[in-house]
Protein backbone atom coordinates (compact mmCIF):
# COMPACT_ATOMS: atom_id res chain seq x y z
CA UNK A 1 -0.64 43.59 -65.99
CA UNK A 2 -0.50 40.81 -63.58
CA UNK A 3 0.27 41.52 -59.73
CA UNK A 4 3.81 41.32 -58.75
CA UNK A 5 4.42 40.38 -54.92
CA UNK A 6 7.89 42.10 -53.72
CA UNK A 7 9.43 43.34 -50.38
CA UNK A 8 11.66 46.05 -49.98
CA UNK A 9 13.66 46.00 -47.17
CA UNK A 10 17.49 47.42 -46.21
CA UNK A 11 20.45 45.68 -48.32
CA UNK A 12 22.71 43.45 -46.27
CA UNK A 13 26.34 42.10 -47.75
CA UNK A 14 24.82 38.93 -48.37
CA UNK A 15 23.12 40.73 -51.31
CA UNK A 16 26.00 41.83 -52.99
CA UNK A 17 26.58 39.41 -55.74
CA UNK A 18 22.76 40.04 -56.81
CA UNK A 19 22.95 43.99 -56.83
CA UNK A 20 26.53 43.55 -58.87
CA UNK A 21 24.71 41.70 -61.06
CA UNK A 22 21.86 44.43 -61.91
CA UNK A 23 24.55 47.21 -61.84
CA UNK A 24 25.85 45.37 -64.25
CA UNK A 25 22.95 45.40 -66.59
CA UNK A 26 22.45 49.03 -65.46
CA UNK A 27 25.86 50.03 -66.98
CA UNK A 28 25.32 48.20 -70.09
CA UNK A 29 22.20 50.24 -70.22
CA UNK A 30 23.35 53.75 -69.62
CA UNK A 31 26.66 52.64 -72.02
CA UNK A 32 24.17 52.27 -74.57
CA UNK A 33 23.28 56.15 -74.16
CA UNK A 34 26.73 57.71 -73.91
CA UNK A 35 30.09 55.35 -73.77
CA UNK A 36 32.03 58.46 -72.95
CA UNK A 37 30.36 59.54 -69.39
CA UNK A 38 30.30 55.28 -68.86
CA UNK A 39 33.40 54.00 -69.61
CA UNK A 40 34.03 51.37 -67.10
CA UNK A 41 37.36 50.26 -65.68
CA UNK A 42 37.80 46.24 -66.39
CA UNK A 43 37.56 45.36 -62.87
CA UNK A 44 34.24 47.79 -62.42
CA UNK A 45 32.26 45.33 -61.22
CA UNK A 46 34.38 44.29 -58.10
CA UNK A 47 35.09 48.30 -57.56
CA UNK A 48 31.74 48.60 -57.13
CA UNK A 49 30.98 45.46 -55.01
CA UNK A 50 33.69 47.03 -52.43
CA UNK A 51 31.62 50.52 -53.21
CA UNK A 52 28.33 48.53 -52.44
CA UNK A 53 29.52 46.86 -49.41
CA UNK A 54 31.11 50.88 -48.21
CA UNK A 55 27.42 51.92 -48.45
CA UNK A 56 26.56 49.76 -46.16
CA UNK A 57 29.03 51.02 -43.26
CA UNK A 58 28.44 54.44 -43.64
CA UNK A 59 25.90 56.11 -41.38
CA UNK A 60 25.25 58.55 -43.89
CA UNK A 61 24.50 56.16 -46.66
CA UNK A 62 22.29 53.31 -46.71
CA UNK A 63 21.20 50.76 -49.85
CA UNK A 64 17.65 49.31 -50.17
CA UNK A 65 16.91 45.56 -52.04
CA UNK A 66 13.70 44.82 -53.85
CA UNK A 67 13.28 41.22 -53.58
CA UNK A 68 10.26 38.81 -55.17
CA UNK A 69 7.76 35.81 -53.57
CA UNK A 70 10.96 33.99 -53.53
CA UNK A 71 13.23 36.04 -52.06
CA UNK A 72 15.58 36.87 -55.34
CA UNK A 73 16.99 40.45 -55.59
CA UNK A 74 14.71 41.99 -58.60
CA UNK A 75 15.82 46.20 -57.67
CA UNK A 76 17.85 48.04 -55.45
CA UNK A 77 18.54 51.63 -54.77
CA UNK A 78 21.55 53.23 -53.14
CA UNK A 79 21.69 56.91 -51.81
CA UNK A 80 22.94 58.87 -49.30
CA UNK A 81 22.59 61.79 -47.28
CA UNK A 82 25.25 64.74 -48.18
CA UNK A 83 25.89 68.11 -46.55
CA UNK A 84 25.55 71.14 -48.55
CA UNK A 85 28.19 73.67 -49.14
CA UNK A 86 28.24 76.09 -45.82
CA UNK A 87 26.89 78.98 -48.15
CA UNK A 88 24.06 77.40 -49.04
CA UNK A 89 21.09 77.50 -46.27
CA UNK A 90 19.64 73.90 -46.82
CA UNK A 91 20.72 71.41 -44.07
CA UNK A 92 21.51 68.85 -46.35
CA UNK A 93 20.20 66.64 -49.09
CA UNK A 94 19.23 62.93 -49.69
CA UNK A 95 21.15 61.99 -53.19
CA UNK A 96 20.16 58.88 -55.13
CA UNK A 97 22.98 57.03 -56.65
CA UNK A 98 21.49 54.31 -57.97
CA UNK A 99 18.13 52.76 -58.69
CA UNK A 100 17.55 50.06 -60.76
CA UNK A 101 14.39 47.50 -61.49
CA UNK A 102 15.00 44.34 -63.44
CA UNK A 103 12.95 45.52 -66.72
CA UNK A 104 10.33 41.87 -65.96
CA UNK A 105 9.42 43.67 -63.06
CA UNK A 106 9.27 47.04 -64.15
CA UNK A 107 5.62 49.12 -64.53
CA UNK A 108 4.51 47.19 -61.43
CA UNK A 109 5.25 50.11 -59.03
CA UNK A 110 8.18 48.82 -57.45
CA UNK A 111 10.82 51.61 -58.57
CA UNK A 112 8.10 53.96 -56.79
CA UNK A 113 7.77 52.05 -53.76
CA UNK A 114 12.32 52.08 -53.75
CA UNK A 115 12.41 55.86 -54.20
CA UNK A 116 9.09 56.34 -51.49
CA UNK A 117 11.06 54.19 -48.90
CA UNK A 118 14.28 56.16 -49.92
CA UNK A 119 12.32 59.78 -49.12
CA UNK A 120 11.03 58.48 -45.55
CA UNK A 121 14.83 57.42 -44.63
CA UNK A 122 15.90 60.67 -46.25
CA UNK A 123 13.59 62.98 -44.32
CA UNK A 124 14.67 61.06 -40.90
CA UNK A 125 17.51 61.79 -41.04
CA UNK A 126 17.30 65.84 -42.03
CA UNK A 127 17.02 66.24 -45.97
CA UNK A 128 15.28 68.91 -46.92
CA UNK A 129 15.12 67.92 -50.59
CA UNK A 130 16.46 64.79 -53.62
CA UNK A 131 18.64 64.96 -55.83
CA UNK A 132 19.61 62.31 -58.60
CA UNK A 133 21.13 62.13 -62.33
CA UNK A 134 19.67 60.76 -65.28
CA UNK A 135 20.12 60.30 -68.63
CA UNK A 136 18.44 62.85 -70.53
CA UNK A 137 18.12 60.00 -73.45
CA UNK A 138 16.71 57.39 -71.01
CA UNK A 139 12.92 58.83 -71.61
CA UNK A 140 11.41 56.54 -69.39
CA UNK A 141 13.35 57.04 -66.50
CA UNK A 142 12.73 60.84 -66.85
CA UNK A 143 9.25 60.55 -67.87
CA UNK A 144 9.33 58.46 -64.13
CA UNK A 145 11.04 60.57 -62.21
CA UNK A 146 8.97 63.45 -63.23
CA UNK A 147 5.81 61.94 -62.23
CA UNK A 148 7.14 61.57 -58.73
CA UNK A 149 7.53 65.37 -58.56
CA UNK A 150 10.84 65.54 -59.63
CA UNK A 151 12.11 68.39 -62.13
CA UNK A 152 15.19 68.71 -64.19
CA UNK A 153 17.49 71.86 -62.72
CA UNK A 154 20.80 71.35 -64.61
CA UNK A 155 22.18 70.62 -67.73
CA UNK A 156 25.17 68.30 -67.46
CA UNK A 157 27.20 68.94 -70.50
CA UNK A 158 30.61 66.65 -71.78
CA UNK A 159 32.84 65.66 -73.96
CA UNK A 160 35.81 64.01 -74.67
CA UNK A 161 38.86 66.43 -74.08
């Protein structure tokens, strides 16, 4: 495995054609697991460019951009940090919505270096714990996830009604 050269640093909206275009790919991906759960709307990928560029406003959201040597977009990762229900004694809780590594970049460390800069932002600003979905097919993603100290907690169960 060769040495890949990338900085991570916090998305701006000049990066928002780039991270449309590996949502994109991520979509097709997770469509590929379950078409039900992501079923996209035709004009997903400009709802989620205005969703992208929301992320960036809020104070209690905030997007990171992998980019290579040459300064192209190659991951990103969106989260945010949510408040728990008032019955519940945890302050609140970072949530990843999105994290996604072009697959020529992947197993080079970079999609651990995202979710490490994610949990530093996250525990600045009062998370006391992650939380994230995945797709119990996508193996590899799991298998990752798990060897950052993740575990799975709940079952997510659908179908078409």
């Amino acid at each position: 495995m060769t040495k890949t050269s990338f900085t991570i640093r916090p998305a701006t909206p000049a990066d928002a054609d780039a991270v449309v275009a590996m949502w994109q790919i991520m979509v097709d991906q997770h469509q590929a697991y379950d078409r039900l759960r992501w079923r996209m709307k035709p004009n997903a990928p400009a709802l989620w460019r205005k969703f992208f560029l929301e992320v960036l406003a809020k104070k209690d959201s905030f997007a990171l951009v992998a980019v290579n040597a040459t300064g192209q977009p190659i991951g990103y990762l969106v989260a945010n940090i949510a408040a728990p229900p008032p019955i519940v004694a945890i302050r609140s809780r970072g949530d990843i919505g999105d994290l996604f590594v072009r697959k020529e970049y992947r197993r080079h460390g970079l999609g651990r270096r995202l979710m490490n800069h994610a949990v530093k932002i996250m525990k600045s600003r009062g998370a006391e714990y992650i939380s994230l979905y995945v797709a119990a097919s996508n193996r590899s993603a799991v298998r990752f996830y798990k060897n950052l100290g993740l575990k799975p907690l709940v079952l997510q169960m659908c179908n078409k009604l």
